[in-house]
N, C-alpha and C. Protein backbone atom coordinates (compact mmCIF):
# COMPACT_ATOMS: atom_id res chain seq x y z
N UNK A 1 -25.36 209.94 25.97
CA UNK A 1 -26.33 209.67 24.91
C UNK A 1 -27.42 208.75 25.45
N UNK A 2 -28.58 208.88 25.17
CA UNK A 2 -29.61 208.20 25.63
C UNK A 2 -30.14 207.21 24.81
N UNK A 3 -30.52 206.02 25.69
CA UNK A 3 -30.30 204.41 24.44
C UNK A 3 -32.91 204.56 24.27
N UNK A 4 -32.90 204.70 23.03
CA UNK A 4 -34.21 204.31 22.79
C UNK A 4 -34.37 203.39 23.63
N UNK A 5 -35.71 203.39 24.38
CA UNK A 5 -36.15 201.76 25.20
C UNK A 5 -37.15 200.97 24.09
N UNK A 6 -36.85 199.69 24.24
CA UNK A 6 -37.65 198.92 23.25
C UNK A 6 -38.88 198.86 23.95
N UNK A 7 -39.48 198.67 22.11
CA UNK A 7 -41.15 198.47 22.45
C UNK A 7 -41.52 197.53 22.43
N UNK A 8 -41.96 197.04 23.32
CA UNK A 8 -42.66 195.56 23.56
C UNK A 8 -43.98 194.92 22.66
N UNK A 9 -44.46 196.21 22.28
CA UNK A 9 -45.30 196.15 21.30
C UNK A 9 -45.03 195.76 19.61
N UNK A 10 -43.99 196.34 19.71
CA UNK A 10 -43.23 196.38 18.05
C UNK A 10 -43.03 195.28 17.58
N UNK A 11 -42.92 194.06 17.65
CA UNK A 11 -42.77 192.62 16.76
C UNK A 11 -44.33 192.27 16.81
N UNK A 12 -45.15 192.57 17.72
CA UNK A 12 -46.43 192.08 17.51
C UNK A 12 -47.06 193.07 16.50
N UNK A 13 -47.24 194.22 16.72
CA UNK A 13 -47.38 195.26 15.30
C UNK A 13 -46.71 194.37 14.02
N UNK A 14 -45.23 194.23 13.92
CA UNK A 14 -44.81 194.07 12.71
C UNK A 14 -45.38 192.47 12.33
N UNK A 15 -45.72 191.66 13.22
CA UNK A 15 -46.09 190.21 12.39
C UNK A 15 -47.67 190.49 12.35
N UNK A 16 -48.13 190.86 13.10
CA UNK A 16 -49.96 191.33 12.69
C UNK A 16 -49.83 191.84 11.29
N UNK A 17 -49.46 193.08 10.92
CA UNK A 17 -49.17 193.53 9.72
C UNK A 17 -48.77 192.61 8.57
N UNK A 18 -47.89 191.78 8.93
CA UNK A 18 -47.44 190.03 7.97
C UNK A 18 -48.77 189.95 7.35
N UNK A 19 -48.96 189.03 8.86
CA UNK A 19 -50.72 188.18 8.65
C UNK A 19 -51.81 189.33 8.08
N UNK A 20 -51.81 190.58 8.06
CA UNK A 20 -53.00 191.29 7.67
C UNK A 20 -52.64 191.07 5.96
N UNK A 21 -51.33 191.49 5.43
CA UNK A 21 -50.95 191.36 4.30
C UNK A 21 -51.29 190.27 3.20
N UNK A 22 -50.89 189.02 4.44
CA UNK A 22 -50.68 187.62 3.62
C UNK A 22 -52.37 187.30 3.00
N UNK A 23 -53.32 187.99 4.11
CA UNK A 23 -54.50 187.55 3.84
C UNK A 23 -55.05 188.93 2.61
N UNK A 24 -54.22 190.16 2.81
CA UNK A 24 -54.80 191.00 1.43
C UNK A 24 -54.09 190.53 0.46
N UNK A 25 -53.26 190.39 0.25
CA UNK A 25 -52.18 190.33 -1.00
C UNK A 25 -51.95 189.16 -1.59
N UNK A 26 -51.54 188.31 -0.45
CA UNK A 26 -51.01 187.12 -0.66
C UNK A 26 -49.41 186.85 -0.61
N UNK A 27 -48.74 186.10 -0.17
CA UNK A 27 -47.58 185.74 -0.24
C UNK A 27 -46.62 186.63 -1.02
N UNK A 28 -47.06 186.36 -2.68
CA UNK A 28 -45.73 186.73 -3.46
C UNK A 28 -46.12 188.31 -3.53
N UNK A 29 -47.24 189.22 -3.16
CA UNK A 29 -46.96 190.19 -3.36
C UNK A 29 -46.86 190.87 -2.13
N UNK A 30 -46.87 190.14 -1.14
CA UNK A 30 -46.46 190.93 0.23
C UNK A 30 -44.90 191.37 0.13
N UNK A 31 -44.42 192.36 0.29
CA UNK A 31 -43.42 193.27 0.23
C UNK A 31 -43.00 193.49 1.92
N UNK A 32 -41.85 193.28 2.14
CA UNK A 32 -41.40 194.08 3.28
C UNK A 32 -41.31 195.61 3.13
N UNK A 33 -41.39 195.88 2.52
CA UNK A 33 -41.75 197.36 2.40
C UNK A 33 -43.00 197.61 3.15
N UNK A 34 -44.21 197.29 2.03
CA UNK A 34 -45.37 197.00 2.75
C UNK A 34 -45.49 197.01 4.22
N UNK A 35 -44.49 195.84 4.58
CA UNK A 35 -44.82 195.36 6.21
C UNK A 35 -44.51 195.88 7.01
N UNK A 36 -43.20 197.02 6.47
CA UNK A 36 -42.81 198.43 7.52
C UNK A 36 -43.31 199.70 7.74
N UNK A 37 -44.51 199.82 6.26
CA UNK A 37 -45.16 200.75 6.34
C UNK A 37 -46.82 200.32 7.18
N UNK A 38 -47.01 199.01 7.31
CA UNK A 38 -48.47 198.87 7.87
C UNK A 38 -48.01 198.51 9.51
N UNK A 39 -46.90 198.33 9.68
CA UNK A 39 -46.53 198.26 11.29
C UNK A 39 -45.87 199.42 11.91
N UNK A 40 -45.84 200.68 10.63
CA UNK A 40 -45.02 202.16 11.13
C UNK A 40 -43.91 202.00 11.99
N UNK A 41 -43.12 200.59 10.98
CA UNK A 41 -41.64 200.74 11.57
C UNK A 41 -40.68 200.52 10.28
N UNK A 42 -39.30 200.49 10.39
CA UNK A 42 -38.29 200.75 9.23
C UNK A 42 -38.25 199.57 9.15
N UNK A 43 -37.77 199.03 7.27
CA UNK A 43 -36.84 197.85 7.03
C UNK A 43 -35.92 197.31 8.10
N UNK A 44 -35.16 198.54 8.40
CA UNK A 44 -33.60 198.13 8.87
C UNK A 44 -34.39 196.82 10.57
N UNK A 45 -35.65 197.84 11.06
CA UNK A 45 -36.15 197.29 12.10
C UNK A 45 -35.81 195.88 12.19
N UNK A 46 -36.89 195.48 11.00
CA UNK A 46 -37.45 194.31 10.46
C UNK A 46 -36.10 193.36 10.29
N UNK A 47 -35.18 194.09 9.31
CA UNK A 47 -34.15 192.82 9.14
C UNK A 47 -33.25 192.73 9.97
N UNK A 48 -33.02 193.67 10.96
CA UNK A 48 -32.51 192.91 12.30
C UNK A 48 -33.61 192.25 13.18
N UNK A 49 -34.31 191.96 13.01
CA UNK A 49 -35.30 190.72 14.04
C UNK A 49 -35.21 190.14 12.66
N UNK A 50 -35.43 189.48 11.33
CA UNK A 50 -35.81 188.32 10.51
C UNK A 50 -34.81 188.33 9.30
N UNK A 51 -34.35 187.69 8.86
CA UNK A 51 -33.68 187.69 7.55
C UNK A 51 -34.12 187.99 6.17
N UNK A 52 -35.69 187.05 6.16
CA UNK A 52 -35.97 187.43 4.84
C UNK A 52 -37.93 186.97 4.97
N UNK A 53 -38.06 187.21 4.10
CA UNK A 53 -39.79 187.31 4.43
C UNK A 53 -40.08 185.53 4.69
N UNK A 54 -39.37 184.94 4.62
CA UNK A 54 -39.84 183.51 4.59
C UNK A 54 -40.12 183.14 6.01
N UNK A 55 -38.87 184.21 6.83
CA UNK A 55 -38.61 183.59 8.35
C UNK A 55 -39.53 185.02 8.89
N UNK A 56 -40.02 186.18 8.61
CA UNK A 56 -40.63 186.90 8.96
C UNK A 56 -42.15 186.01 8.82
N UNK A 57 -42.67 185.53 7.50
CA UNK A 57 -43.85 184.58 7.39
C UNK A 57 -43.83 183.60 8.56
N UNK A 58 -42.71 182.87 8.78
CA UNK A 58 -43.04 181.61 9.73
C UNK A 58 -43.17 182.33 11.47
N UNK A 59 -42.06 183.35 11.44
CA UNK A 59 -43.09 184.00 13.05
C UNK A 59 -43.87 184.52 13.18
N UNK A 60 -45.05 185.02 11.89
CA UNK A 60 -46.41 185.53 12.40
C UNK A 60 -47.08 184.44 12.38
N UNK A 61 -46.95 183.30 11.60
CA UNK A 61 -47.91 182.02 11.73
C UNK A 61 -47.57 181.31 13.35
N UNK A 62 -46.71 181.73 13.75
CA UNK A 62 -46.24 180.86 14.76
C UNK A 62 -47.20 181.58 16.34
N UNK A 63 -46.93 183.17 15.31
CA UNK A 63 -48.17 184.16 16.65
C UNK A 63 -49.04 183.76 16.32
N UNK A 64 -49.62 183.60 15.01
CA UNK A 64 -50.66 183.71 14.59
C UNK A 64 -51.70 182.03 15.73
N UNK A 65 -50.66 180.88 15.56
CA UNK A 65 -51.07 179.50 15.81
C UNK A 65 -51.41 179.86 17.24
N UNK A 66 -50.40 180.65 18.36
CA UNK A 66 -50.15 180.77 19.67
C UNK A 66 -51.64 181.23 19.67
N UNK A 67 -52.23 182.18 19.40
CA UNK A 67 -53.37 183.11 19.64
C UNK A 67 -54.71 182.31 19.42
N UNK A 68 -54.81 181.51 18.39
CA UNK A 68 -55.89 180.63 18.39
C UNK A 68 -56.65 179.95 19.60
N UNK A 69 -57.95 180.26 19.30
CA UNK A 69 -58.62 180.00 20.49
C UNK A 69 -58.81 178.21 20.08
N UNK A 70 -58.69 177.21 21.28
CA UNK A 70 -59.19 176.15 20.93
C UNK A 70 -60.45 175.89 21.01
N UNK A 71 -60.67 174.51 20.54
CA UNK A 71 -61.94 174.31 20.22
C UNK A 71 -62.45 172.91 20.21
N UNK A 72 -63.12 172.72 21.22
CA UNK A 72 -63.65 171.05 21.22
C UNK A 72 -65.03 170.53 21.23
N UNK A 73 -65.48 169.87 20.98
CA UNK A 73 -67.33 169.49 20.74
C UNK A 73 -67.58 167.75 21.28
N UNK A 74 -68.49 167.49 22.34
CA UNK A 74 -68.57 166.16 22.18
C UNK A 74 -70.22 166.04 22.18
N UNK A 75 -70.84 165.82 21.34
CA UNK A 75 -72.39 165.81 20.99
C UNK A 75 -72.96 164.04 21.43
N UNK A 76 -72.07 163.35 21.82
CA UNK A 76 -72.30 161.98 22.43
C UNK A 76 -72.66 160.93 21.33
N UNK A 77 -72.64 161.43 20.19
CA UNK A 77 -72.78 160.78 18.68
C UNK A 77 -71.20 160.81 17.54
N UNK A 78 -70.97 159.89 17.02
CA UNK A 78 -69.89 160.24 16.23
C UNK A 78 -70.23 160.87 15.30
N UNK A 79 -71.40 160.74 14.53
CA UNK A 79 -71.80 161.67 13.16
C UNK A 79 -71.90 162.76 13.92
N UNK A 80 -72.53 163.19 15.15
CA UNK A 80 -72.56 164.15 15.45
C UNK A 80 -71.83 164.95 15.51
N UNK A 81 -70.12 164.56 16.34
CA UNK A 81 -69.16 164.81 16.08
C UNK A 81 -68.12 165.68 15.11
N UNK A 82 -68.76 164.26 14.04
CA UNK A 82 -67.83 164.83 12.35
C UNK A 82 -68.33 165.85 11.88
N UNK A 83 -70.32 165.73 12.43
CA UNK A 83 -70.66 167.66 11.30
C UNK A 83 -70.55 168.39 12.23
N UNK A 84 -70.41 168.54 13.42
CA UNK A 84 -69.61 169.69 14.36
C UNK A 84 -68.51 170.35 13.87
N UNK A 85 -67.73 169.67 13.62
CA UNK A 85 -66.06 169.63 13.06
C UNK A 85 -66.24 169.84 11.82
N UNK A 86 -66.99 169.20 10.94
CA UNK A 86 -67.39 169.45 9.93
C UNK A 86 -67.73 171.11 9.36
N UNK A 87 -68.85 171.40 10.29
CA UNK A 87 -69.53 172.44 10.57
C UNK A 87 -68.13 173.85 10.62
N UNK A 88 -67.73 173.57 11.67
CA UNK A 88 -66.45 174.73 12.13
C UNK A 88 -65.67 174.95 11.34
N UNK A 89 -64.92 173.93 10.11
CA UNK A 89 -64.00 173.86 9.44
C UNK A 89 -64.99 174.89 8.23
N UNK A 90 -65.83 174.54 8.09
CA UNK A 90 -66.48 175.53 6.61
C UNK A 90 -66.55 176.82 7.59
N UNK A 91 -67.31 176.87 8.75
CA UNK A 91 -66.73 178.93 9.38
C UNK A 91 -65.47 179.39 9.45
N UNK A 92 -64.36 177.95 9.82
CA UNK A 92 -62.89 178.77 9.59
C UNK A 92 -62.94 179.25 8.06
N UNK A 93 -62.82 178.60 7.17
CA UNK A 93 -62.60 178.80 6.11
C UNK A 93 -63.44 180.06 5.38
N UNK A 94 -64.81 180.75 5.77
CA UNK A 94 -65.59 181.44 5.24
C UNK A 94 -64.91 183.29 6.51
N UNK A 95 -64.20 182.44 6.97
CA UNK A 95 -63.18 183.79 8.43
C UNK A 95 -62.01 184.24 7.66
N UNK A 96 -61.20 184.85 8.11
CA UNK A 96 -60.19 184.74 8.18
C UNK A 96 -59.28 184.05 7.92
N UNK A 97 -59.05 182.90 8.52
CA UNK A 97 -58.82 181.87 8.11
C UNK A 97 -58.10 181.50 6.67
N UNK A 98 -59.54 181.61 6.02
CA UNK A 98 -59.31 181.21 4.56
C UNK A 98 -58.87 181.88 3.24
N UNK A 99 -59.22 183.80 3.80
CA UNK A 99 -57.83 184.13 3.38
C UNK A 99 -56.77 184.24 3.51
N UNK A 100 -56.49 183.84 4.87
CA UNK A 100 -54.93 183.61 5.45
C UNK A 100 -54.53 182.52 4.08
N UNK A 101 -54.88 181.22 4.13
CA UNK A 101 -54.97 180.04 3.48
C UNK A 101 -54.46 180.15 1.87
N UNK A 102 -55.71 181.20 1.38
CA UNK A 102 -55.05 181.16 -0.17
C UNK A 102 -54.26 182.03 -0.37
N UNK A 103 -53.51 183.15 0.69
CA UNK A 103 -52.22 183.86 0.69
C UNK A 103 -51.31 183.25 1.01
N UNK A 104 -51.27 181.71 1.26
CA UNK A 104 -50.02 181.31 2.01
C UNK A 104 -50.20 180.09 0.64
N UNK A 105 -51.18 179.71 0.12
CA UNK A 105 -51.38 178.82 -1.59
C UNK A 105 -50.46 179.14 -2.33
N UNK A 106 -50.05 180.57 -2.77
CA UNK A 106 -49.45 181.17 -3.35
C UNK A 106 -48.10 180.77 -3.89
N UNK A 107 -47.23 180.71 -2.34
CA UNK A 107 -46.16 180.37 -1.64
C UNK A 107 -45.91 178.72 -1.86
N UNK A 108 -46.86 178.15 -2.89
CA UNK A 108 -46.66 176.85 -3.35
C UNK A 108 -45.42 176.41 -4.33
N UNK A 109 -45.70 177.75 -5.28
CA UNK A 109 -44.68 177.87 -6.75
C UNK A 109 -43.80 178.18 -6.45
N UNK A 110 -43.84 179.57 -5.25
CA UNK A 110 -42.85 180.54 -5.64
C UNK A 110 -41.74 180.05 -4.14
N UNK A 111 -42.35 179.83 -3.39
CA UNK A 111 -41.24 179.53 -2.14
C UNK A 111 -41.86 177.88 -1.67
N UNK A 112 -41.85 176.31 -2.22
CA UNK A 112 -42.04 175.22 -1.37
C UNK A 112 -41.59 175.08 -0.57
N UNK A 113 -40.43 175.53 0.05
CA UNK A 113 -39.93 175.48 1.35
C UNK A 113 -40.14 175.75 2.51
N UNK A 114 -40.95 176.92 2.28
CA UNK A 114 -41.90 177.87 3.24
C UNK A 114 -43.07 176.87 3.87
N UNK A 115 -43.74 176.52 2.68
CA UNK A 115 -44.80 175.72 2.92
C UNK A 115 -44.47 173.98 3.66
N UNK A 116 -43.52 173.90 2.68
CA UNK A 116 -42.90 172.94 3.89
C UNK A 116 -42.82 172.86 5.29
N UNK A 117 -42.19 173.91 5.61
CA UNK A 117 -41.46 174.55 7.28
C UNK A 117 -43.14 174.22 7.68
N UNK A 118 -44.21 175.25 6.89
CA UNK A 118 -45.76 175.56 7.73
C UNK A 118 -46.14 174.35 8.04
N UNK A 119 -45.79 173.46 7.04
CA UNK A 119 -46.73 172.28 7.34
C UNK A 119 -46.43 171.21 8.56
N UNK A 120 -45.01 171.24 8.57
CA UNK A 120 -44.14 170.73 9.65
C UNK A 120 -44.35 170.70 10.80
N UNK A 121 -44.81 172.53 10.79
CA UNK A 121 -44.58 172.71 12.05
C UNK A 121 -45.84 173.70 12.77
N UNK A 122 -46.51 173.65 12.31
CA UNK A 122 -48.36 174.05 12.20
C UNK A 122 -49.50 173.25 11.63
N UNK A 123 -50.34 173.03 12.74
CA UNK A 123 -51.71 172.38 12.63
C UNK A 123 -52.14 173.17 11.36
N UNK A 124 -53.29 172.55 10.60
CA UNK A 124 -54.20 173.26 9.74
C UNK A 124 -55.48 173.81 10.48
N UNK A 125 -55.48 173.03 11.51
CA UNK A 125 -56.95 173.57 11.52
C UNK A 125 -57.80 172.44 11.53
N UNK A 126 -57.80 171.68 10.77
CA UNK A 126 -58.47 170.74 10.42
C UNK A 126 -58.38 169.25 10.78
N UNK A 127 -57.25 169.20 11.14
CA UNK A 127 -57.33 167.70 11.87
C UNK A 127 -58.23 167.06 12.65
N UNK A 128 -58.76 165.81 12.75
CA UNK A 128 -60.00 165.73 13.46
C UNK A 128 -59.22 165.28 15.21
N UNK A 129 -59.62 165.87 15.82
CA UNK A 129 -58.75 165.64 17.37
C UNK A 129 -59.22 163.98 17.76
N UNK A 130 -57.84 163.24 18.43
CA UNK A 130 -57.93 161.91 18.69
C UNK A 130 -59.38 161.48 19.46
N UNK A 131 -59.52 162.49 20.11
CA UNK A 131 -60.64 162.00 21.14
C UNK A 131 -61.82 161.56 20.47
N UNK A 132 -62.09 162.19 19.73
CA UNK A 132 -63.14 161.84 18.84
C UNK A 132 -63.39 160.68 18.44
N UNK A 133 -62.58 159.82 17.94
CA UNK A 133 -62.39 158.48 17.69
C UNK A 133 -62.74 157.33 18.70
N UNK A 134 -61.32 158.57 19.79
CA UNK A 134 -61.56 157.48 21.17
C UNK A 134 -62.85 157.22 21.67
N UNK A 135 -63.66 158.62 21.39
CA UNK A 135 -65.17 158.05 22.27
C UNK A 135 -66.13 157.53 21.15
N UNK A 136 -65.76 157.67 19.92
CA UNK A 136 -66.35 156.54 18.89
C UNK A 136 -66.47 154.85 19.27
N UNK A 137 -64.92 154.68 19.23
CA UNK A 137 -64.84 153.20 20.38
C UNK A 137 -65.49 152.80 21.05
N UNK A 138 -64.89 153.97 22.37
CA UNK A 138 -65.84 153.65 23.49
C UNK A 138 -67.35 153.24 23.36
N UNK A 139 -67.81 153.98 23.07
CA UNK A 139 -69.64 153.93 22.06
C UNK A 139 -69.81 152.87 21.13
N UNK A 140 -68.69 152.59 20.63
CA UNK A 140 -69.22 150.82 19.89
C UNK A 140 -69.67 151.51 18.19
N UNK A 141 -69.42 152.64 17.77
CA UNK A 141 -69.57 153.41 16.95
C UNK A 141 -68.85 153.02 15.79
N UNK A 142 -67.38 152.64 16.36
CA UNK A 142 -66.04 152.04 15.28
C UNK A 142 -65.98 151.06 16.08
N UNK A 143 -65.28 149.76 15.26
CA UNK A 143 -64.89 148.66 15.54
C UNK A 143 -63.29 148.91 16.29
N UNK A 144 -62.99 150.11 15.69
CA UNK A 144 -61.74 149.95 16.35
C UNK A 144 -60.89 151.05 15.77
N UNK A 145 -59.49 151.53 16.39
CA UNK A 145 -59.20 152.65 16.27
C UNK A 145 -59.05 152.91 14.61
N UNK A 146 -58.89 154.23 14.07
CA UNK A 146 -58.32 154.94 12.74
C UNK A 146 -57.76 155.80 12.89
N UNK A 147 -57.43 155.78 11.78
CA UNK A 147 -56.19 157.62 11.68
C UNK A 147 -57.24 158.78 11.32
N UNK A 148 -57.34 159.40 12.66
CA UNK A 148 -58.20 160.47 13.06
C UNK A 148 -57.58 161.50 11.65
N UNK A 149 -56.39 161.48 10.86
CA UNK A 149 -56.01 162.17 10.16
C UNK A 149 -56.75 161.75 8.69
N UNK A 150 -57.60 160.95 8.57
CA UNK A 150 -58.21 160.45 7.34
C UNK A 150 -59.01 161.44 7.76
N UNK A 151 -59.43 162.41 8.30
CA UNK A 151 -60.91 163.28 8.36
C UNK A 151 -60.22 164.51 7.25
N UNK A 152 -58.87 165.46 7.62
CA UNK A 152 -58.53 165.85 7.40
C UNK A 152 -58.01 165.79 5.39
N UNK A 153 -57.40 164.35 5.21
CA UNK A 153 -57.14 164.18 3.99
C UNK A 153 -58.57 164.05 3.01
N UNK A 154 -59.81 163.59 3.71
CA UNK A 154 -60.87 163.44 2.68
C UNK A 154 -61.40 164.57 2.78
N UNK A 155 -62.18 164.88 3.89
CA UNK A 155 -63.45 165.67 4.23
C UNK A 155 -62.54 167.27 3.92
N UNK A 156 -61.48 167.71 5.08
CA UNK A 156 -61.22 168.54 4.82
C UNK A 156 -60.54 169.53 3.38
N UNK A 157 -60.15 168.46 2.65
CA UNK A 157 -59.54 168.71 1.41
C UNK A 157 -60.70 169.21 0.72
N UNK A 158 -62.20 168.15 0.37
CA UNK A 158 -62.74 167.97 -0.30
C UNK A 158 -63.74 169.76 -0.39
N UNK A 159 -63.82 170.16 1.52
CA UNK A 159 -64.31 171.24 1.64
C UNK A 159 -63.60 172.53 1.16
N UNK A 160 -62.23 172.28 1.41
CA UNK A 160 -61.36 173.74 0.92
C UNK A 160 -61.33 173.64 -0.89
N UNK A 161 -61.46 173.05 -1.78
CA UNK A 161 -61.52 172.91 -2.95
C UNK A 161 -62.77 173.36 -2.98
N UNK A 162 -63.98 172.85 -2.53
CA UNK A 162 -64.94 173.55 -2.50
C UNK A 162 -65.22 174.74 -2.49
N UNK A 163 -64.34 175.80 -1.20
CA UNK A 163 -64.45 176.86 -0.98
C UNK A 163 -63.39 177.71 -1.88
N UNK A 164 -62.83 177.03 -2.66
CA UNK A 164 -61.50 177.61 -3.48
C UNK A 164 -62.38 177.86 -5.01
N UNK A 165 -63.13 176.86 -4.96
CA UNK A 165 -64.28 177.33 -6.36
C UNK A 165 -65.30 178.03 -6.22
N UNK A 166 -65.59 178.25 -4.93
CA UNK A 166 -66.64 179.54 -4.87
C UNK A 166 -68.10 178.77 -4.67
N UNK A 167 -67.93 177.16 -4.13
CA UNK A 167 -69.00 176.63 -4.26
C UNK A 167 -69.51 177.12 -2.60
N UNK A 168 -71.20 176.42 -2.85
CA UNK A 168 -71.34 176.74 -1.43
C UNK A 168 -71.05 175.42 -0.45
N UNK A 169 -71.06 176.16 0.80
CA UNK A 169 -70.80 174.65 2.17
C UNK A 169 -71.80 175.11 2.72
N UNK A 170 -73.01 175.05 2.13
CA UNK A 170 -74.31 174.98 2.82
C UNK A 170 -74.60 173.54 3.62
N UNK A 171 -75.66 173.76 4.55
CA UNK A 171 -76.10 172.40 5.36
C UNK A 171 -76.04 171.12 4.75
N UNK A 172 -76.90 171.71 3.78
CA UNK A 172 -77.03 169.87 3.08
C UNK A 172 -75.87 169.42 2.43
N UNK A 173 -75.08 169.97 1.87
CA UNK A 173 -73.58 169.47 1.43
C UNK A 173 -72.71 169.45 2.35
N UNK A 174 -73.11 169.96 3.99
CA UNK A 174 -71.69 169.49 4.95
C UNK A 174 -72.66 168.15 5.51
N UNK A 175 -73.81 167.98 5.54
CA UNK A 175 -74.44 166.61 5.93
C UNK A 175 -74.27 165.49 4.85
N UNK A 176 -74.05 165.87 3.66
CA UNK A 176 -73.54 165.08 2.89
C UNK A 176 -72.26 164.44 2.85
N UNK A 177 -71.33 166.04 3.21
CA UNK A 177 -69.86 165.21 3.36
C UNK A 177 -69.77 164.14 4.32
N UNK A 178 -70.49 164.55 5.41
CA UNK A 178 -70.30 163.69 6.58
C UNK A 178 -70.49 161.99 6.42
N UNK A 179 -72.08 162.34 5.65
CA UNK A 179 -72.67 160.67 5.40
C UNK A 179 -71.82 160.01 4.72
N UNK A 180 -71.71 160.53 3.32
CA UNK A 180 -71.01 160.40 1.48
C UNK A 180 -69.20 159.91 2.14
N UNK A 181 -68.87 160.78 2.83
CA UNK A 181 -67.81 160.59 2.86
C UNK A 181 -66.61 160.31 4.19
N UNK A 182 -66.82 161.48 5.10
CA UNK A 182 -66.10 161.38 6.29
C UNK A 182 -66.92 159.67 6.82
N UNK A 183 -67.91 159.45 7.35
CA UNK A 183 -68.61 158.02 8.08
C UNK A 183 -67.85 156.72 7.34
N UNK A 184 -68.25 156.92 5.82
CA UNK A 184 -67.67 155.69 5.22
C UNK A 184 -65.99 155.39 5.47
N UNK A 185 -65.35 156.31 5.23
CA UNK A 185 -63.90 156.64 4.84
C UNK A 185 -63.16 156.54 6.72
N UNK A 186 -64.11 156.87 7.64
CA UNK A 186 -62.98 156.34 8.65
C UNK A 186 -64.00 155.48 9.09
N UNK A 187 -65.03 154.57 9.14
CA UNK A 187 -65.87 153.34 9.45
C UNK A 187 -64.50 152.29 8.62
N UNK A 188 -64.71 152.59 7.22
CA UNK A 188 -63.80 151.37 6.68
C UNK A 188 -62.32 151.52 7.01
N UNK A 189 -62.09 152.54 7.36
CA UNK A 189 -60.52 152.58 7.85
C UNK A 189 -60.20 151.80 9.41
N UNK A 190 -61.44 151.92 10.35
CA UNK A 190 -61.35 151.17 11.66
C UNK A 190 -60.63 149.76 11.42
N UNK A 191 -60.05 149.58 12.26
CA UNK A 191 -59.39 147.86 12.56
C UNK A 191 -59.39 147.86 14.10
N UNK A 192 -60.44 146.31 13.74
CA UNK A 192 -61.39 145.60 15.04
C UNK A 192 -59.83 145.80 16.07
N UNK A 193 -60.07 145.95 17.30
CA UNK A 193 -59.50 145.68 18.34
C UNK A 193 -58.40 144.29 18.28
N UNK A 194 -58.95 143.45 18.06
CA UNK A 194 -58.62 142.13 18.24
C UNK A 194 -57.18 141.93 16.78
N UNK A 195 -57.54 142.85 15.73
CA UNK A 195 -56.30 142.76 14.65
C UNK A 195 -55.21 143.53 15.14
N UNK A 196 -55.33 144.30 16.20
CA UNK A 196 -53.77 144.31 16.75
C UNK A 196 -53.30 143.11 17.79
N UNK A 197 -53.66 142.43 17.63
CA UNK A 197 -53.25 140.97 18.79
C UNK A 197 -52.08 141.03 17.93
N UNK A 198 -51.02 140.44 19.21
CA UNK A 198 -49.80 139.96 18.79
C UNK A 198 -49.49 138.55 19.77
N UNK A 199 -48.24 137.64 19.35
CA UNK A 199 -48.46 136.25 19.89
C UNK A 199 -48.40 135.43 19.37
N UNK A 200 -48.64 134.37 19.71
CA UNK A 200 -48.32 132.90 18.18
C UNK A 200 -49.70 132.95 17.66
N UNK A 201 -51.01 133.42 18.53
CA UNK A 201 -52.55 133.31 17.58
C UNK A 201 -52.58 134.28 16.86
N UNK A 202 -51.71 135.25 16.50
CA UNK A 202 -52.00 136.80 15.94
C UNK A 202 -51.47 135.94 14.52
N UNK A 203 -52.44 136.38 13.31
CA UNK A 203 -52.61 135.75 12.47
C UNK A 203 -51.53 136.60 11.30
């Protein structure tokens, strides 16, 4: 009897098909059914490689994260910086991206656990990368380091709510976020160099 040879192709078909879904449908109405008919392979396929759509969801995000092209900007300015980043985060979101995003929203009510695992264990996208900061410093820009993750909790939140109401992220409202909000929000978050002293003078 002759043994089928596996296709090397076939889990990347079947989690592309995931991710094509998650971004038509959304989470709760993506069907493994669905996902065997848009990757032209069987259930039985599917649930011997994954158990249940939760762990089928977390290995196409996991292809999905692998495949991402990176992405870095240093404009020799920190504002410059933030509407770079600024800038990219409203094209992810107006891509792909952002219907990936409100298909995986979904998955808030109906599976938190899921979203849990994603968040754990996948970037958004949006984090502002350390360096950025670092050459803020360097430049005399910040007094001193912050949690590069305050870009993410203000600016980036403030933009995906934005894009979740259908508003626009035109120029002048991502130059706004930047001024209005990202500059102030990690300027006042900096702590001078000298407040991490430790010692009997560390106050």
């Amino acid at each position: 009897m002759s043994v089928r040879p596996l296709d090397p192709t076939r889990d990347a078909r079947i989690l592309d098909a995931v991710l094509e879904l998650l971004a038509e449908a959304g989470y709760v109405s993506m069907t493994i059914d669905a996902v065997a008919a848009r990757s032209g392979t069987s259930k039985a396929t599917i649930y011997r490689r994954w158990r249940n759509k939760r762990e089928i969801t977390v290995a196409a995000m996991a292809r999905y994260q692998r495949n991402r092209t990176s992405w870095s900007v240093d404009t020799g300015t920190f504002r410059g910086d933030l509407l770079a980043h600024t800038r990219r985060f409203a094209e992810v979101l107006n891509g792909f991206d952002g219907r990936l995003a409100i298909g995986l929203v979904q998955a808030r009510a109906s599976d938190p656990e899921l979203i849990d695992e994603l968040e754990t264990r996948f970037s958004s996208g949006a984090r502002l990368p350390e360096e950025v900061v670092e050459r803020a410093v360097e430049r005399g820009e910040l007094p001193g380091p912050v949690d590069a993750g305050l870009f993410e909790e203000v600016v980036a939140s403030v933009l995906f709510m934005r894009w979740l109401w259908r508003l626009p992220l035109d120029a002048a409202f991502l130059e706004h976020a930047v001024d209005r909000l990202a500059l102030p929000v990690l300027t006042a978050g900096a702590r001078p160099a000298d407040s991490f002293q430790t010692g009997p003078d560390a106050s």
